[in-house]
Structure formats: structure tokens, C-alpha cells
Protein backbone atom coordinates (compact mmCIF):
# COMPACT_ATOMS: atom_id res chain seq x y z
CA UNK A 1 78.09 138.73 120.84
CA UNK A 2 79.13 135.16 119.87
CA UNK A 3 80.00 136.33 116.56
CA UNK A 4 81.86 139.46 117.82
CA UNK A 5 84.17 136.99 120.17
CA UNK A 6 85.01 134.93 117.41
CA UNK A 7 86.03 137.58 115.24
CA UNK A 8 88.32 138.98 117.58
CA UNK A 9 90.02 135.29 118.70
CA UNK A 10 90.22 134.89 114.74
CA UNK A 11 92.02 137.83 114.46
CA UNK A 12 94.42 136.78 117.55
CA UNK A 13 94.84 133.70 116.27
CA UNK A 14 96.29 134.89 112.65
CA UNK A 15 98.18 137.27 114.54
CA UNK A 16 99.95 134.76 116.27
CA UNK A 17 100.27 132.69 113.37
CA UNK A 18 102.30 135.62 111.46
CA UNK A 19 104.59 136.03 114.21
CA UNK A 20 105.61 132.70 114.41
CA UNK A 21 105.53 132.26 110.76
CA UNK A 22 109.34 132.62 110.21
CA UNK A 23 109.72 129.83 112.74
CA UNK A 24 108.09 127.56 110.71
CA UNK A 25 109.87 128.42 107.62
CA UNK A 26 113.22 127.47 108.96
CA UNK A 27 111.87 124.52 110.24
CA UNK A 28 113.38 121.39 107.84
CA UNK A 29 115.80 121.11 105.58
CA UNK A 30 116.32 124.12 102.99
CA UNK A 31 116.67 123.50 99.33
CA UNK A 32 120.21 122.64 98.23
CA UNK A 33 122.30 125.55 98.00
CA UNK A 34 124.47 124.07 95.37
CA UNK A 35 122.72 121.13 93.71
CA UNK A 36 119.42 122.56 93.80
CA UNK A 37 117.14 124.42 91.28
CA UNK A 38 116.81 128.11 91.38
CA UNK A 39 116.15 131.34 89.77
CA UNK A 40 118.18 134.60 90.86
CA UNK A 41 117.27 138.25 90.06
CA UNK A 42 119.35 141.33 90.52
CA UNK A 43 119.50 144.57 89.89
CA UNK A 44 122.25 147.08 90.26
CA UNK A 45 123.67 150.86 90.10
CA UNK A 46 127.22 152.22 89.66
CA UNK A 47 126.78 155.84 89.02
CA UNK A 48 128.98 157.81 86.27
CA UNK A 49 131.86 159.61 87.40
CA UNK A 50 134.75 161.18 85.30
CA UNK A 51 136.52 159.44 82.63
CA UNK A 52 140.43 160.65 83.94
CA UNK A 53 142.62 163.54 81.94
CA UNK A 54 138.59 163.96 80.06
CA UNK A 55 135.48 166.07 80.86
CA UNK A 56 133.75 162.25 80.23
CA UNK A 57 131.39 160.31 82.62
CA UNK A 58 130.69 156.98 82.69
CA UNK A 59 128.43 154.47 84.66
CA UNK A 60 125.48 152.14 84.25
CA UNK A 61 122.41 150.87 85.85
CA UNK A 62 121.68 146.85 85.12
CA UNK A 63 119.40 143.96 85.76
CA UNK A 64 120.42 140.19 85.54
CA UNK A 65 118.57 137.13 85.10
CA UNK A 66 120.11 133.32 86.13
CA UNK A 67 118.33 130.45 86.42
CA UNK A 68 120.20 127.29 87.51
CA UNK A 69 118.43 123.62 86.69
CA UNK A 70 120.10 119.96 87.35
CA UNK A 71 119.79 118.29 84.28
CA UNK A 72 121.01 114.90 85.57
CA UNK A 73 122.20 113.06 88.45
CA UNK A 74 123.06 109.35 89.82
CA UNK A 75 120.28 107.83 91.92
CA UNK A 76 120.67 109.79 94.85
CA UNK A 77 123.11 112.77 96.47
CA UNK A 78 123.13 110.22 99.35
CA UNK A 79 125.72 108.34 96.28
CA UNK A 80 128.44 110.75 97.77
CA UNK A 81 128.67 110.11 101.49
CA UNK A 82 131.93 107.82 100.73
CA UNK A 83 130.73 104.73 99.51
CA UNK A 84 129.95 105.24 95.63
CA UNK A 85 130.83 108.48 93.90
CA UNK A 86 128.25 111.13 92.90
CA UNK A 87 127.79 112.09 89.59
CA UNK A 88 125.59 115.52 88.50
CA UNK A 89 124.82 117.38 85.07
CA UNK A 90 123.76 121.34 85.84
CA UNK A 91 122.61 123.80 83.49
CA UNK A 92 123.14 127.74 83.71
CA UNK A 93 120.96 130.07 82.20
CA UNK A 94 121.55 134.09 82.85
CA UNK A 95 121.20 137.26 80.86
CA UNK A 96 122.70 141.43 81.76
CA UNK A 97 121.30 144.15 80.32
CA UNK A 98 122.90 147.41 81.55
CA UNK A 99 122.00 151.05 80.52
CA UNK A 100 125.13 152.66 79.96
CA UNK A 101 125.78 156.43 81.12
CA UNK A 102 129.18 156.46 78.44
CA UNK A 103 129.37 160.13 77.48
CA UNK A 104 132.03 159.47 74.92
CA UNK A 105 129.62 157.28 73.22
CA UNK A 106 126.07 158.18 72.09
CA UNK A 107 124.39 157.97 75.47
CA UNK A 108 121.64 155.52 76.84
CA UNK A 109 123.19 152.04 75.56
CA UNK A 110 121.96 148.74 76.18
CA UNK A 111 124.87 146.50 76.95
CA UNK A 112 123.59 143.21 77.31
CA UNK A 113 125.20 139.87 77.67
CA UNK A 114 123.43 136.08 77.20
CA UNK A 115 124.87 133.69 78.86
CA UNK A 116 124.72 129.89 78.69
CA UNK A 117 126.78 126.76 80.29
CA UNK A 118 126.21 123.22 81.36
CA UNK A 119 129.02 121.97 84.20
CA UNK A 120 129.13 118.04 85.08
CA UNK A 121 130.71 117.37 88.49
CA UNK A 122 131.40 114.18 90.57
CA UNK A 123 132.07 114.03 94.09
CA UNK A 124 134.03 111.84 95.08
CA UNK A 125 134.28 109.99 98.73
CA UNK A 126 133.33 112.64 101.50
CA UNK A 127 135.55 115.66 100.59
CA UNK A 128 136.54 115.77 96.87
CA UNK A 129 134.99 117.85 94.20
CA UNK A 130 135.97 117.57 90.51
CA UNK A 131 133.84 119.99 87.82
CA UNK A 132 134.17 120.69 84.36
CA UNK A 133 132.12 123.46 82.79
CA UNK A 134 131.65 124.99 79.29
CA UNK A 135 129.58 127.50 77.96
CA UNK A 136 128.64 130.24 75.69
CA UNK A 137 128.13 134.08 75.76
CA UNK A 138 126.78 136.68 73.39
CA UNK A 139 128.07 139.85 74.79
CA UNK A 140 126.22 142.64 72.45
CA UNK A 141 124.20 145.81 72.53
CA UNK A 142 120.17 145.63 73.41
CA UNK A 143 120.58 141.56 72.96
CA UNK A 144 121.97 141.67 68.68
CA UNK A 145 122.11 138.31 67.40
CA UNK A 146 125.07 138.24 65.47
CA UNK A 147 126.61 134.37 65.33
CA UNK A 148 130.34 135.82 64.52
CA UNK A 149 130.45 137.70 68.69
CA UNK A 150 129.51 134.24 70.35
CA UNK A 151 132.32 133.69 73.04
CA UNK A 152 132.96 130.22 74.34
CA UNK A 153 134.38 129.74 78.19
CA UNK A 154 135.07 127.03 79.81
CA UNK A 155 136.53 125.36 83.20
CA UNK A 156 138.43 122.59 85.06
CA UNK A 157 138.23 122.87 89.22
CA UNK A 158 139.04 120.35 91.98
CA UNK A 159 137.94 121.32 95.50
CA UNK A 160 139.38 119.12 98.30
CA UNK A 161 138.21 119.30 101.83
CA UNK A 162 140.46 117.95 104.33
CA UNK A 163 139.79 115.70 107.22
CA UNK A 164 138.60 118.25 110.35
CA UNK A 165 136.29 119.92 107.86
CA UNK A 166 137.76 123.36 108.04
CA UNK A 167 140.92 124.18 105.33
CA UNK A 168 139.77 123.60 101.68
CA UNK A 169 141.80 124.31 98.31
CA UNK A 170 140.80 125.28 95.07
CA UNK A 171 142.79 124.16 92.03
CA UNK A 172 141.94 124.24 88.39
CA UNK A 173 142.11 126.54 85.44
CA UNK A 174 139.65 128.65 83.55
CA UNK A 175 138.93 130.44 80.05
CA UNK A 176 136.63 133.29 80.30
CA UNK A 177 136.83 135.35 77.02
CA UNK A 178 134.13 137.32 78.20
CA UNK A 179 136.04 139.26 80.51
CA UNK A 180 138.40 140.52 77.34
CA UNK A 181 141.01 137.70 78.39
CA UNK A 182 142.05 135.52 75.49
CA UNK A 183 144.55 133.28 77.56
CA UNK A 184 143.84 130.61 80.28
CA UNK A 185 144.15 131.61 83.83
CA UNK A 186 145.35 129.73 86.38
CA UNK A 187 142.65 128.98 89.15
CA UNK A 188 144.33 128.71 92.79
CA UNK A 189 142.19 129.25 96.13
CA UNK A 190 142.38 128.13 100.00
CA UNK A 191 139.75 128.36 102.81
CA UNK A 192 139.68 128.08 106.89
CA UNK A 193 136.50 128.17 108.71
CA UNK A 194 138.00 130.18 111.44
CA UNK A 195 134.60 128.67 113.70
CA UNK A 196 131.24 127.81 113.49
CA UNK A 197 130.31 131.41 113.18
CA UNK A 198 133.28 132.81 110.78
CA UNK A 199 135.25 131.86 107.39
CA UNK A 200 137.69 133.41 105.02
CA UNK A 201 138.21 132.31 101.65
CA UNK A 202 140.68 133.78 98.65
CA UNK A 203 141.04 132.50 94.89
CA UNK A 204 143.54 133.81 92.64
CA UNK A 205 144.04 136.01 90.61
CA UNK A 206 141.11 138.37 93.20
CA UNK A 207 139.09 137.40 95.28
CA UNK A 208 138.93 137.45 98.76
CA UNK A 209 136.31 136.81 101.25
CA UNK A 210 135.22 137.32 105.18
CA UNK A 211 131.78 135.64 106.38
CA UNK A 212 130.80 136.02 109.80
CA UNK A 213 127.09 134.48 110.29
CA UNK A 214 124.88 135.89 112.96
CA UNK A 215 122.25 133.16 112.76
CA UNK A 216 120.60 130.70 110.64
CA UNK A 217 118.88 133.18 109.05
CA UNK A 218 121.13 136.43 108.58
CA UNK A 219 125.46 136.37 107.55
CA UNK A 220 127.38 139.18 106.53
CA UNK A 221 130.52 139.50 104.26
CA UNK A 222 133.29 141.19 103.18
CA UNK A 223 134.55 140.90 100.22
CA UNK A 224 137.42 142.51 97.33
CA UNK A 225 137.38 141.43 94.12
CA UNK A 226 137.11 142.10 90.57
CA UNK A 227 134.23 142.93 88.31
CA UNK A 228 133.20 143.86 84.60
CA UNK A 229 132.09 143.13 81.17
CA UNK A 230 132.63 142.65 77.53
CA UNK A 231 130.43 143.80 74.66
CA UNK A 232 130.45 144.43 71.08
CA UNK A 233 128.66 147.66 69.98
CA UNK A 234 127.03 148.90 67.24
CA UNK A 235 129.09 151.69 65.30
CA UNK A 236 127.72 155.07 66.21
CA UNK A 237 128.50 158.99 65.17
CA UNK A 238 132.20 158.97 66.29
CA UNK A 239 132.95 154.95 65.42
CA UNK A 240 132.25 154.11 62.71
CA UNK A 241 134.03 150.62 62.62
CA UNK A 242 131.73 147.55 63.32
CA UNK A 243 132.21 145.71 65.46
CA UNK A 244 133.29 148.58 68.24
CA UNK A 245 134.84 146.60 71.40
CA UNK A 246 133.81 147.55 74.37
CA UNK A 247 135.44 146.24 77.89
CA UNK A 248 135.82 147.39 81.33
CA UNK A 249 136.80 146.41 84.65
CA UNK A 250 136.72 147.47 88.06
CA UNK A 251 138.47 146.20 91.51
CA UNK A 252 135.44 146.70 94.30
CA UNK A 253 135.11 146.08 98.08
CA UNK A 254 132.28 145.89 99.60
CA UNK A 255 129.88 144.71 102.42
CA UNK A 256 127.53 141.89 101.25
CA UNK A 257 124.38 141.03 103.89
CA UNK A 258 122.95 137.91 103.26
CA UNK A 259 118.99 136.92 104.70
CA UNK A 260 117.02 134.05 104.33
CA UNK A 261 113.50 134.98 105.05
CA UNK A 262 112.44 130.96 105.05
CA UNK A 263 113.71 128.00 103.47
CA UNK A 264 113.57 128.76 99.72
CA UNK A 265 114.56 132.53 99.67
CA UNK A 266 117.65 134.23 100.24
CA UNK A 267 117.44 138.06 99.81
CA UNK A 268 121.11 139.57 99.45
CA UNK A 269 121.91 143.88 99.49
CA UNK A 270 125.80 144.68 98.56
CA UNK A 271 127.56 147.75 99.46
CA UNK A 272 130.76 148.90 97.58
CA UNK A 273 133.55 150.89 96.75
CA UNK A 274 134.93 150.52 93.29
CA UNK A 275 138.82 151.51 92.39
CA UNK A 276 140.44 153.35 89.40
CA UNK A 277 138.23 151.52 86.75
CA UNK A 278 139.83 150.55 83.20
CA UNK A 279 138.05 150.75 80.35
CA UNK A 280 139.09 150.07 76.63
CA UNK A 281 137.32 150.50 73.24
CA UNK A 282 139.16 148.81 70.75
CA UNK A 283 142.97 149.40 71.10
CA UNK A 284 142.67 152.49 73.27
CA UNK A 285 141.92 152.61 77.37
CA UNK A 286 140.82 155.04 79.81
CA UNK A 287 140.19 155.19 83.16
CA UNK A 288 137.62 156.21 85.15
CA UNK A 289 137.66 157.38 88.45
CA UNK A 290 136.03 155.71 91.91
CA UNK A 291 132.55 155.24 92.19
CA UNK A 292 130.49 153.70 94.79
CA UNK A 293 128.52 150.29 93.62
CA UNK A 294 125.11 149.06 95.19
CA UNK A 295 123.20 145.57 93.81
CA UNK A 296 120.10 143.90 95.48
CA UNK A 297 119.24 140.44 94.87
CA UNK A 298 116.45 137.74 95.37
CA UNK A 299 117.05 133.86 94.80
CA UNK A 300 114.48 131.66 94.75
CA UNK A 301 115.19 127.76 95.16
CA UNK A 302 113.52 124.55 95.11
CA UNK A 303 112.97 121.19 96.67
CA UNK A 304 114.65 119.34 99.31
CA UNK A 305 118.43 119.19 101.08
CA UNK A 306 118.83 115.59 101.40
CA UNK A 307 122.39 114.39 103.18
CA UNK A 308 125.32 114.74 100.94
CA UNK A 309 128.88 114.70 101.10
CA UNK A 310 130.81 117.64 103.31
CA UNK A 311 132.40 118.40 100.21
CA UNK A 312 128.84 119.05 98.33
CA UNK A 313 127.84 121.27 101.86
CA UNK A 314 128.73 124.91 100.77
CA UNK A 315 126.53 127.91 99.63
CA UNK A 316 128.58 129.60 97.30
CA UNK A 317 127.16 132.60 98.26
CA UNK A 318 128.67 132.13 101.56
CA UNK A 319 131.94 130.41 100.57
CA UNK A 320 132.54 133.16 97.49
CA UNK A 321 133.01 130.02 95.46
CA UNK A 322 130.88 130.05 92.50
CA UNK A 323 131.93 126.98 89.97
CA UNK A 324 129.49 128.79 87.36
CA UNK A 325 131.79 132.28 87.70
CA UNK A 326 134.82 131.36 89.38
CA UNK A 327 136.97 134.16 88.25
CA UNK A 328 135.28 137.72 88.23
């Protein structure tokens, strides 16, 4: 009978413990969202639909790997809360491999992309951000090594806050070959947290961003914007040229949910609409018509959220400003 009792009270107990479990997790400080170590993985569908003025399809389903670790950093991130600047050396880590559905290719192609980049920031006083990022890519079919398709990118951003801690600017210019573009872009952005509860952000040349946050634990988002990738291909049956170019790029909205189930994981479902895509092989383009997009990701980080500078206080996530990716 005495055994019985405790069972049951056991069993109560844990019970009461697993409710209240999420409670404790959010209890503390999270993990960085910025400065911190992590490991992100997604995966993601955009089914085929017709290649325009063709009886062609096109679409792919993918997987991506990143893994984000601070190399390097002065003393402490309590260096930037205005008396000494704060100094930082990250390292990015990431990999895409995505199935292709290209009918006017041999079918069932592994497009897959390596990616690697170290960016050194400094923050300084309470509400300036200065980074500088470079990095490589090796955007190839089912992960080739050839040395002759590395691509090299590279960044310059400053990121002011001003003084009430709501309207922040973007400046800088970036070099990402691996979106087909051979030629510098201009980087230009602006953001208002319109309240506690609600932002809007927009970087040029297309992004734009609404975040409305329900609670600690749950925000939601809405957000246009482009998106795409570069490969080199193997010549098949129809090209026979080596290296065959491959490049597309689509203009998406959609509706980003955002959870964090405790302090270390943030699980994130998208929603979207993709426009008239463009894709080009070589010298010659097509287009493709609209699709619908869906990606679900999970991103673990680590250790502790000590205080830091406003200006180091974002979750780019949350903000749409990703110094890693800054132009999609």
C-alpha cells in the first residue's frame, strides 16, 4: 500500500515537473543570439513548376548545415558598455545540398554549395557596430572539389543605433559572387522598433521585414526578399561544355514563426510565395513560373548572455540582419 502511494505521488510529481518545465527553461539569461556559438539545421522544399514559353519544370528539395564559433574576443562583452571598445573574431561554417527537379537538365542533381568566412567586428561605445567579413564558397554539383570554381565574398557594414534605442541604419558594401553578381553592391538599411512588441526593418537592394513578438517565447514575421544560388555543373547529354553555369533567383514573401522552446533552442517554420523566378545557364535565361516555398529550421546555441552593448542586443533572426548573409 505504501509502495502503491508512492508510485502514484512519483508519478504526480514528474507530472508536475513537465508542466512547469518550460518555465524553468526561460528562466536566466539565453545564449547570445549574435556573439554566441551555435549550430543551425534546415531543410527546405520549393516544388517544380513550368519553365515559361517550355513544357520544362523546375524545383528542388535542400538541406543546409551552419555552424557559427567565436574564435576570439577582448576580455569580456562587458568591454562594450561605453567605456573600452569590444573587439570579436567569428567563424562561419555552412554547407547546401539541393536535389534539383531541372527537366531541361538530366534530372536528380545535387547542387551543393560549401561555404566558409571569418568576420572581425568591434563595437564601439553603446550603439556602434563596425564588421568586416571575408570568405569563400565552392558552389558545385554533389560537393566536386575543383580549386578553379572557389568564389571569394566579402563585406564592410556599420550599424549605428541612435540614442532612444529604436531607429538604426545599416551602411556598408558587399561582394557576393555567389549569387552570379560580379560587381560590389551597395549595402543601405534603416530600422524603427515601432514598440516593445513590433519592428520593421528594410536593407537595400530587398529586403524587408515585419516582427511582431507575442511573448518571450514565440514572434512572428513577415518578410519579402530575395533568394537563390550559384553552381557549376558537370557537362551532361545536352551540354557538353565544362564548366556548365548554373544560377537562379527568386523574389519570395513569406510568413516566418519563430519559437524558442527554452534557452538554447529556437525552432523556426517559413511560409512563402515565390515570384516569376530567373534562371540562367551560361549566357541564356528562363523563367520559371510561381511556386510556393516552405523551410523548417532548428538552431542550437551555447553558453551564457552576459550584458553587452545595445548595439550588440539583436537576434538577427528577429532584426532580418544577418552580417554573415546580408544581401540575399
Amino acid at each position: 500500500m505504501f509502495k502503491s502511494h508512492s508510485y502514484y505521488s512519483l508519478l504526480i510529481l514528474l507530472g508536475l515537473f513537465i508542466i512547469r518545465l518550460p518555465a524553468f527553461a526561460q528562466s536566466g539569461y539565453r545564449p547570445h543570439p549574435f556573439l554566441s556559438p551555435m549550430w543551425q539545421a534546415d531543410v527546405e522544399y520549393l516544388p517544380a513548376t513550368q519553365i515559361i514559353d517550355t513544357t520544362l519544370l523546375n524545383g528542388f528539395t535542400g538541406a543546409n548545415f551552419n555552424i557559427r564559433i567565436p574564435l576570439w574576443k577582448k576580455k569580456d562583452w562587458l568591454d562594450a558598455n561605453g567605456g573600452k571598445p569590444f573587439f570579436a573574431v567569428i567563424s562561419h561554417l555552412g554547407a547546401t545540398a539541393r536535389m534539383s527537379q531541372i527537366s531541361f537538365l538530366d534530372p536528380d542533381r545535387l547542387l551543393t554549395v560549401g561555404k566558409a568566412s571569418i568576420t572581425g567586428l568591434m563595437a564601439k561605445g553603446l550603439r556602434n557596430l563596425y564588421l568586416g567579413q571575408i570568405g569563400i564558397a565552392l558552389p558545385t554539383e554533389s560537393f566536386h572539389f575543383n580549386a578553379s570554381y572557389f568564389r571569394f565574398n566579402a563585406s564592410l557594414i556599420w550599424r549605428h543605433l541612435y540614442h532612444n534605442n529604436r531607429w538604426w541604419h545599416t551602411l556598408g558594401v558587399a561582394y557576393l559572387p555567389i549569387q552570379g553578381r560580379d560587381l560590389p553592391l551597395p549595402v543601405a538599411g534603416i530600422g524603427f522598433k515601432l514598440s516593445n512588441e513590433n519592428q520593421v526593418q528594410t536593407t537595400f537592394p530587398f529586403n524587408f521585414m515585419y516582427t511582431h513578438t507575442f511573448s518571450r517565447q514565440f514572434n512572428l514575421s513577415g518578410k519579402l526578399h530575395n533568394f537563390g544560388g550559384y553552381n557549376y555543373l558537370k557537362a551532361d547529354s545536352a551540354h557538353d561544355f565544362q564548366p556548365l553555369a548554373y544560377r537562379y533567383n527568386y523574389q519570395k514573401i513569406s510568413l516566418i514563426a519563430r519559437y524558442y522552446t527554452d534557452r538554447f533552442v529556437v525552432l523556426t517554420g517559413e511560409a512563402g510565395v515565390t515570384g516569376k523566378g530567373k534562371i540562367f545557364l551560361n549566357d541564356v535565361d528562363y523563367h520559371q513560373a510561381s511556386s510556393f516555398y516552405l523551410k523548417f529550421s532548428i538552431q542550437v546555441r551555447f553558453g551564457e548572455r552576459p550584458t553587452a552593448a545595445p548595439i550588440l542586443n539583436f537576434d538577427p533572426g528577429d532584426s532580418g540582419f544577418d552580417p554573415n548573409y546580408i544581401v540575399e
